[in-house]
Protein backbone atom coordinates (compact mmCIF):
# COMPACT_ATOMS: atom_id res chain seq x y z
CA UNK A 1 -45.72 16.37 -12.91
CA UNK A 2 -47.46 13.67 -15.14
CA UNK A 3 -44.92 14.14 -17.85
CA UNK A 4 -42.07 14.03 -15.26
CA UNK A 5 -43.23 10.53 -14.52
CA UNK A 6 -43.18 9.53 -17.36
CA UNK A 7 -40.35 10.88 -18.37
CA UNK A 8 -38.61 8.66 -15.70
CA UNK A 9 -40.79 5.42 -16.91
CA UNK A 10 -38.94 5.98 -19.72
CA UNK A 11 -35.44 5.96 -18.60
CA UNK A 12 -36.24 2.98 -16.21
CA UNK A 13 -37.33 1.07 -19.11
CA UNK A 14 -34.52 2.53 -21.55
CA UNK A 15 -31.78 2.64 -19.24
CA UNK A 16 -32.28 -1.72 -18.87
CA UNK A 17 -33.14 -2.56 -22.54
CA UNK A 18 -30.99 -4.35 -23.61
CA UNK A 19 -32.32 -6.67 -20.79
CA UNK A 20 -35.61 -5.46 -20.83
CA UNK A 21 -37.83 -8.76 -18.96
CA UNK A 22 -41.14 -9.38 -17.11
CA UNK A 23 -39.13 -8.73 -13.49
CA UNK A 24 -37.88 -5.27 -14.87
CA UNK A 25 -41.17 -3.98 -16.43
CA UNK A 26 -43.16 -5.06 -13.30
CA UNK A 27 -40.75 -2.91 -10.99
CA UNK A 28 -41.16 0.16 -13.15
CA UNK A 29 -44.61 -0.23 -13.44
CA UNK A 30 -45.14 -0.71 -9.39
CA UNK A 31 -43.48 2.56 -9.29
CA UNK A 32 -45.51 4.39 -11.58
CA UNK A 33 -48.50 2.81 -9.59
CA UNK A 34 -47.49 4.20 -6.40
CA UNK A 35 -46.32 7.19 -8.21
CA UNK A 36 -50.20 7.72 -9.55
CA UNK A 37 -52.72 6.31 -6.72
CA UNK A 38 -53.94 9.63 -6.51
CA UNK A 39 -55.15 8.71 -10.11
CA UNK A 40 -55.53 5.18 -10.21
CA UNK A 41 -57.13 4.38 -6.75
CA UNK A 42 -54.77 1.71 -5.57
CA UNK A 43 -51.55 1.24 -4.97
CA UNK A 44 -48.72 -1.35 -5.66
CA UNK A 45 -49.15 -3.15 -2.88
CA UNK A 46 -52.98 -3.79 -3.50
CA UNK A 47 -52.00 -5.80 -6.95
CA UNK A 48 -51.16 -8.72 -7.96
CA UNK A 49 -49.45 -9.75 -11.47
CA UNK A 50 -51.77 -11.42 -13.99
CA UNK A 51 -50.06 -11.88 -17.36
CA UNK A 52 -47.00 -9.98 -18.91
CA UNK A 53 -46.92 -10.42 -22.61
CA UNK A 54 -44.15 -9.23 -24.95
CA UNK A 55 -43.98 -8.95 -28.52
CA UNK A 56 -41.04 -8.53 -30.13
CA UNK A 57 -42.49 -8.68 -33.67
CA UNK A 58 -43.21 -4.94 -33.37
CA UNK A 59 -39.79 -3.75 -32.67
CA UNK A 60 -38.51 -2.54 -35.45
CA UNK A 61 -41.05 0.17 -35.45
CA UNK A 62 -40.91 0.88 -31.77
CA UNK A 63 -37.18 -0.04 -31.37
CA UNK A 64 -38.45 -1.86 -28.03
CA UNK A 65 -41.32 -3.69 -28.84
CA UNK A 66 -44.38 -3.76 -26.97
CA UNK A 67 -45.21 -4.63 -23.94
CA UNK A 68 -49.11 -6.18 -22.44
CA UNK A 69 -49.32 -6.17 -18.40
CA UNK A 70 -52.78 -7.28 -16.63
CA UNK A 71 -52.75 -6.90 -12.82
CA UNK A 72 -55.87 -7.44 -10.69
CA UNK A 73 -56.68 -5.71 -7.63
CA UNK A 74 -56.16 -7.93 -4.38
CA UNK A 75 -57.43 -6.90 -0.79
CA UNK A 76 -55.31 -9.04 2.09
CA UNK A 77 -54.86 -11.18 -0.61
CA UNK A 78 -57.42 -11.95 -1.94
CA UNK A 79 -58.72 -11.46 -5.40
CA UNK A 80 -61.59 -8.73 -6.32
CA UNK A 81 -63.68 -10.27 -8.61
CA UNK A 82 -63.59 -8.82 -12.16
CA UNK A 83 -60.82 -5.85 -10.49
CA UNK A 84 -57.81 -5.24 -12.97
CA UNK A 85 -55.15 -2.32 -14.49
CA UNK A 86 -54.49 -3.37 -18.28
CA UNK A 87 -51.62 -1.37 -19.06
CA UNK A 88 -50.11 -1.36 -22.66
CA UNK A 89 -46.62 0.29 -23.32
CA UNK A 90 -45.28 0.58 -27.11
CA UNK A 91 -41.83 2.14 -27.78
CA UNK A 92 -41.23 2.80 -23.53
CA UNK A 93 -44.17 4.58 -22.96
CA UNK A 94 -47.05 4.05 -21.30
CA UNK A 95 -49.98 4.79 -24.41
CA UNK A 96 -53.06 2.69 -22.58
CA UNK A 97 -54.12 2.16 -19.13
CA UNK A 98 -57.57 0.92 -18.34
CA UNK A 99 -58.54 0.17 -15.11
CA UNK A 100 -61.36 -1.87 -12.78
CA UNK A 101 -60.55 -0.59 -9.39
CA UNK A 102 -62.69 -0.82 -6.14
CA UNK A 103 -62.60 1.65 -3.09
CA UNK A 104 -63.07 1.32 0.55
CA UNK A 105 -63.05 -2.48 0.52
CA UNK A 106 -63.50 -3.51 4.49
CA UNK A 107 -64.93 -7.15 5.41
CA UNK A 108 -63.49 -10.12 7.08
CA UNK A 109 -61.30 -12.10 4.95
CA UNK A 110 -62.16 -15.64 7.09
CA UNK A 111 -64.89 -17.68 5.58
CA UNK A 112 -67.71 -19.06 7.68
CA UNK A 113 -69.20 -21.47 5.20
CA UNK A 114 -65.98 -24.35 4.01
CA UNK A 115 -65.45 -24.17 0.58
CA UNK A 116 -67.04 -28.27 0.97
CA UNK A 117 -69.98 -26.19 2.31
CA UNK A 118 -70.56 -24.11 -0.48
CA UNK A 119 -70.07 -26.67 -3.06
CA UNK A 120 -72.90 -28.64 -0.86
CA UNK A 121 -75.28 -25.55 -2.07
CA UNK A 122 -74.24 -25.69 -5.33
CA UNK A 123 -75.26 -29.41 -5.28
CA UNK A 124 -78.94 -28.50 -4.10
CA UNK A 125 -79.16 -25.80 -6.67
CA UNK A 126 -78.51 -28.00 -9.58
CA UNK A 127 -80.08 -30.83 -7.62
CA UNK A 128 -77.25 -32.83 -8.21
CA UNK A 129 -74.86 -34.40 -5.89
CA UNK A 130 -72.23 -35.36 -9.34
CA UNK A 131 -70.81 -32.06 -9.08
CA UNK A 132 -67.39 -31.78 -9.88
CA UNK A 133 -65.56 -27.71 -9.48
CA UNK A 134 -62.79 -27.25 -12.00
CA UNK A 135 -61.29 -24.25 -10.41
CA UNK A 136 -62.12 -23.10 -6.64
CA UNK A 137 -61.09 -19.82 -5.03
CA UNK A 138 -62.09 -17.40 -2.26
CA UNK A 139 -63.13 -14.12 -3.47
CA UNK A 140 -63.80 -10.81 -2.77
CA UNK A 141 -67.26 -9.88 -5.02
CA UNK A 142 -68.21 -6.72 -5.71
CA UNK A 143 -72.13 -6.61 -6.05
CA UNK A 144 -73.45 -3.70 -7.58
CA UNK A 145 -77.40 -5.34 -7.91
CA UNK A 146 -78.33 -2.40 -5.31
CA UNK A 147 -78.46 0.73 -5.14
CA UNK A 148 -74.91 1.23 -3.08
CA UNK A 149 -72.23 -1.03 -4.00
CA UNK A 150 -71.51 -3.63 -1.37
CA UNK A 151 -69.05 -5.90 -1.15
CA UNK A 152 -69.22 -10.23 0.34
CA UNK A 153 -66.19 -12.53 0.96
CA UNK A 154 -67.18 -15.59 -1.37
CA UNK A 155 -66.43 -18.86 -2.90
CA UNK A 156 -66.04 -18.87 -6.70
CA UNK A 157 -66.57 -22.08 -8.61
CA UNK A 158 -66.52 -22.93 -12.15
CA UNK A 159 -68.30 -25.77 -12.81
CA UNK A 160 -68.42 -27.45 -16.22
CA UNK A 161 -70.20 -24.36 -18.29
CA UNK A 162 -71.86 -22.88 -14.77
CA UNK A 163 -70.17 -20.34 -12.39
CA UNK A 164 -71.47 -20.05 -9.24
CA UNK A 165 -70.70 -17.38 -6.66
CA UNK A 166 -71.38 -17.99 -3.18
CA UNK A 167 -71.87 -16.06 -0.32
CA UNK A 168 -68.64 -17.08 2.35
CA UNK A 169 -70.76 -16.12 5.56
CA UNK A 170 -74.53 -16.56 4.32
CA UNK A 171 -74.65 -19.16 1.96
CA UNK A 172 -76.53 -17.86 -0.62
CA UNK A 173 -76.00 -17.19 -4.31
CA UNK A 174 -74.51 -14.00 -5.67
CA UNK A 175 -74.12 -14.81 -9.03
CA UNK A 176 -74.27 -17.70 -11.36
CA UNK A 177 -74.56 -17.91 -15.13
């Protein structure tokens, strides 16, 4: 069955190259997700397109070129922290998949704390109030400090060379380095 599918990757992919693109290669590959979440532990609609890179400078010797495709794993979307599928196809095929993939995510995707309100925690952490985030998101983190995996809607900030993670509901910090 596995080399069935891939079989048909393969003529997807063949059957449009001479206009092979980002749109065309994410289609196929959503297919062979859904195709595979028996294997792969997510489906299509649980991902979200990171970077598609192509290079062409290969072709010759794979008569296609290759193709690099990052997804990372979203839950009502929202990001999972550090989730992705790295998928690498040379010469149509599929060759390398390598996956981060979390299971039975459940939790409330509203935010109690603001993200103002978080940054305010970050400010007594540092004990600075000259605290100026770079990049801000809500996330979904993963924390596997126990001894069962849990998982806490939280704010994400990178701050000059500091990220913080911080609890959505509770305030306090998951992670920072």
């Amino acid at each position: 069955e596995t080399e069935e599918r891939n079989k048909t990757l393969r003529s997807n992919i063949a059957d449009s190259q001479n206009t092979v693109d980002e749109q065309i290669i994410d289609n196929v590959l959503r297919d062979f997700l859904q195709n595979n979440v028996d294997i792969l532990g997510t489906n299509e609609s649980n991902i979200k397109k990171l970077k598609f890179e192509y290079d062409p400078s290969r072709k010759e010797e794979t008569s296609s070129g290759n193709w690099y495709v990052n997804y990372e794993q979203i839950y009502n979307g929202i990001t999972i922290y550090k989730s992705y599928i790295n998928i690498i196809i040379l010469n149509d095929k599929i060759v390398s998949i390598s996956t981060n993939i979390y299971q039975n995510v459940n939790l409330s995707d509203v935010p109690v704390l603001s993200q103002q309100q978080a940054l305010d925690m970050i400010k007594q952490d540092l004990r600075s109030f000259e605290v100026m985030p770079t990049n801000v998101s809500l996330v979904i983190y993963p924390d596997e400090s126990g001894t069962e995996l849990s998982y806490h809607l939280a704010w994400y900030f990178l701050i000059n060379n500091w990220k913080y993670i911080i609890d959505a509901n509770s305030g306090g910090i998951l992670y920072k380095e």
